[in-house]
Protein backbone atom coordinates (compact mmCIF):
# COMPACT_ATOMS: atom_id res chain seq x y z
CA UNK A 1 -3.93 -4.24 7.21
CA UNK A 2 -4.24 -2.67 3.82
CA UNK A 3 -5.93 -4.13 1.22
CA UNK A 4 -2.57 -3.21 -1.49
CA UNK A 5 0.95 -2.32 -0.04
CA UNK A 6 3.51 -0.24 -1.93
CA UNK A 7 6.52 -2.48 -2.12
CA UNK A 8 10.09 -1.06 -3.74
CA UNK A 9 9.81 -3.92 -6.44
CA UNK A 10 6.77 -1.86 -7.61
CA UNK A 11 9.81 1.18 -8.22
CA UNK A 12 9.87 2.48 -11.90
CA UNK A 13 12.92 4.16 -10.68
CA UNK A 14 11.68 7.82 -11.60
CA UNK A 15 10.85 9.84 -8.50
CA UNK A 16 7.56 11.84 -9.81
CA UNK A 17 5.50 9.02 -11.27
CA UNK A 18 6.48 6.67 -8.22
CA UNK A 19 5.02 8.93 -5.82
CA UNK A 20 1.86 9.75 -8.31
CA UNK A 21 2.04 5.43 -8.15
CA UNK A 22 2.36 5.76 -4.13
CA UNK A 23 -0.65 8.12 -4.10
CA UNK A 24 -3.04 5.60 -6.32
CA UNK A 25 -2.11 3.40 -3.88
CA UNK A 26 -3.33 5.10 -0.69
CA UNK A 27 -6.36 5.88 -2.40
CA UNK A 28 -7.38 2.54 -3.65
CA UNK A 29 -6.67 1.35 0.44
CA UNK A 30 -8.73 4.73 1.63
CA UNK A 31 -11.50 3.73 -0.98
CA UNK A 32 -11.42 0.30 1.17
CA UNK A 33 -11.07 1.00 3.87
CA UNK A 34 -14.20 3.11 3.38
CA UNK A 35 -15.38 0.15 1.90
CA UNK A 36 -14.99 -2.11 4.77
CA UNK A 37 -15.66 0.33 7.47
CA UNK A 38 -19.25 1.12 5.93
CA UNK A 39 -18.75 4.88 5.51
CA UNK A 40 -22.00 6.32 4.00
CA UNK A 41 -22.67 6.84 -0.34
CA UNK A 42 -21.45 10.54 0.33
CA UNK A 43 -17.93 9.79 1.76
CA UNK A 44 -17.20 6.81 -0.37
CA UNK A 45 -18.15 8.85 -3.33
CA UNK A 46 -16.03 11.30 -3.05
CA UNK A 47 -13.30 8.75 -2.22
CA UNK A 48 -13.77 6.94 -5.82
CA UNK A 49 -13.57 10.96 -7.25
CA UNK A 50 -10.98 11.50 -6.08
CA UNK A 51 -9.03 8.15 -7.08
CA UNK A 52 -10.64 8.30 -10.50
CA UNK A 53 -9.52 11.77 -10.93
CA UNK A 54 -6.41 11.29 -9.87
CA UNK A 55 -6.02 8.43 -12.27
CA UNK A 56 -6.30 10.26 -14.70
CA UNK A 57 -3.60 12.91 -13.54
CA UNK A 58 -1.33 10.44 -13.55
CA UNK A 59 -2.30 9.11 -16.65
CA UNK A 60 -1.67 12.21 -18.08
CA UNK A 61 2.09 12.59 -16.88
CA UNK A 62 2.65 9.24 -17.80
CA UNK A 63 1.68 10.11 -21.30
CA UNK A 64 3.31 13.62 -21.67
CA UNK A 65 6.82 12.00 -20.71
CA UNK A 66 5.92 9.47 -23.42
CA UNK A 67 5.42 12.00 -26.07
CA UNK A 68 8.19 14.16 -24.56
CA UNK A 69 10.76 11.29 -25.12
CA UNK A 70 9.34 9.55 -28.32
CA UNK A 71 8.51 6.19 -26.36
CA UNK A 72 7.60 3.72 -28.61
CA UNK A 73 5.16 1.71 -27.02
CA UNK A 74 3.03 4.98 -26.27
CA UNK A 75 0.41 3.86 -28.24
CA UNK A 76 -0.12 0.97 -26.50
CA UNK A 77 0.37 1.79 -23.22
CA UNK A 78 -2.34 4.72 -23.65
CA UNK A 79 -4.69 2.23 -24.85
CA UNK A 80 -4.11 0.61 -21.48
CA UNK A 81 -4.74 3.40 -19.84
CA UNK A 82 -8.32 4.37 -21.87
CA UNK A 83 -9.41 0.90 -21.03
CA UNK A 84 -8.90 1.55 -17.38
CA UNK A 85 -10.34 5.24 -17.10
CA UNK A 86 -13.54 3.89 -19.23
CA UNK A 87 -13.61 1.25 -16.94
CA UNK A 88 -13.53 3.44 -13.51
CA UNK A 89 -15.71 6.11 -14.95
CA UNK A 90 -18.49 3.47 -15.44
CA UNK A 91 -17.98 2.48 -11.80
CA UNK A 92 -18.37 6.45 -10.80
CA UNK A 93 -20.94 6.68 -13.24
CA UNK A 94 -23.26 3.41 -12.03
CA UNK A 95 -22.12 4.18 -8.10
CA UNK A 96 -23.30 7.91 -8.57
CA UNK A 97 -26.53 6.68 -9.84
CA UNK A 98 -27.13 3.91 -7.44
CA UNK A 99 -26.73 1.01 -9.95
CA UNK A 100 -23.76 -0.32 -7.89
CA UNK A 101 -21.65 -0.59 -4.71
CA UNK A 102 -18.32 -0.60 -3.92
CA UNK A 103 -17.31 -4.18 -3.45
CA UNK A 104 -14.44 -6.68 -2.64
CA UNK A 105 -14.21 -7.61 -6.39
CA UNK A 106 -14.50 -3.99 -7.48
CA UNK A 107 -11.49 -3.39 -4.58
CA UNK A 108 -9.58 -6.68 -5.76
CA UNK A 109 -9.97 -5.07 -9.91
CA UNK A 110 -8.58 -2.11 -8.87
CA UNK A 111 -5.41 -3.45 -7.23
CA UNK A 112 -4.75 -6.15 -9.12
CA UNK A 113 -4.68 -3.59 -12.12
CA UNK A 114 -2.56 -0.89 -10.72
CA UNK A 115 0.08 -3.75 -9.44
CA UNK A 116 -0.50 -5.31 -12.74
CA UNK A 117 0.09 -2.51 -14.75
CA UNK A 118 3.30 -0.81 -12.87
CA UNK A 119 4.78 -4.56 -12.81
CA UNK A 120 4.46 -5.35 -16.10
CA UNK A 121 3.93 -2.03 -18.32
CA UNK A 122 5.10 0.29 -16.76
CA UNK A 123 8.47 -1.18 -15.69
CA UNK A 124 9.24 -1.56 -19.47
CA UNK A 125 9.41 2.24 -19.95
CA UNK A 126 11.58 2.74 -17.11
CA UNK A 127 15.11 2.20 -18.21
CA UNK A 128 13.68 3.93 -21.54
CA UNK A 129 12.91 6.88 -19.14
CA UNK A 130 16.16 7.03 -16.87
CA UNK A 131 18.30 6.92 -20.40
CA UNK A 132 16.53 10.57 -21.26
CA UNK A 133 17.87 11.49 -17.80
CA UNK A 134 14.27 11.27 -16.18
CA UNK A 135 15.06 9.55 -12.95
């Protein structure tokens, strides 16, 4: 079973940053499932890469949208995302170096952020979003 499930309630009801939402998702349960299958440093490595990279992809079209539109809580929400990407790149950065391992917590941290974040951020710029016409 995966460790985070994509549900519709976790819909921000505009199709491009859903499916960028759909994609963290796999990766955080690939990054477990890596996890929990004991894949070696090399594989789970570039597993966390590739999530953290994508990250901040999304970030990033989260953000131009915001600017795009003039959405008011931009600001904050961008701080939201900073904290996160500093976060994760200290994760890459001590896993890289051997300082750390991917672990339950870190696994839990990650999901409970994303779902965290889409349920309670990111669903407040959605109506905002669909009245531009962005659906």
């Amino acid at each position: 079973m995966p460790l985070f499930q994509w549900t519709p309630e976790l819909s921000v009801n505009v199709k491009e940053i859903d499916n960028q939402h759909k994609k963290l998702v796999n990766l955080i349960n690939l990054l477990h499932d890596s996890m929990k299958s004991g894949k070696g440093k090399a594989v789970m490595g570039k597993v966390l890469n590739d999530l953290t990279d994508y990250t901040v992809y999304h970030f990033g079209t989260e953000e131009r949208l915001f600017q795009k539109y003039g959405y008011i809580e931009y600001p904050q929400h961008k701080q939201e995302h900073d904290d996160l990407t500093k976060q994760v790149l200290d994760v890459r950065s001590k896993f890289e170096a051997g300082q750390t391992t991917i672990t339950i917590e870190v696994m839990n941290f990650l999901k409970d952020w994303l779902n965290n974040h889409i349920k309670y951020s990111d669903k407040k710029y959605s109506a905002f979003l669909n009245s531009k016409g962005v659906n």
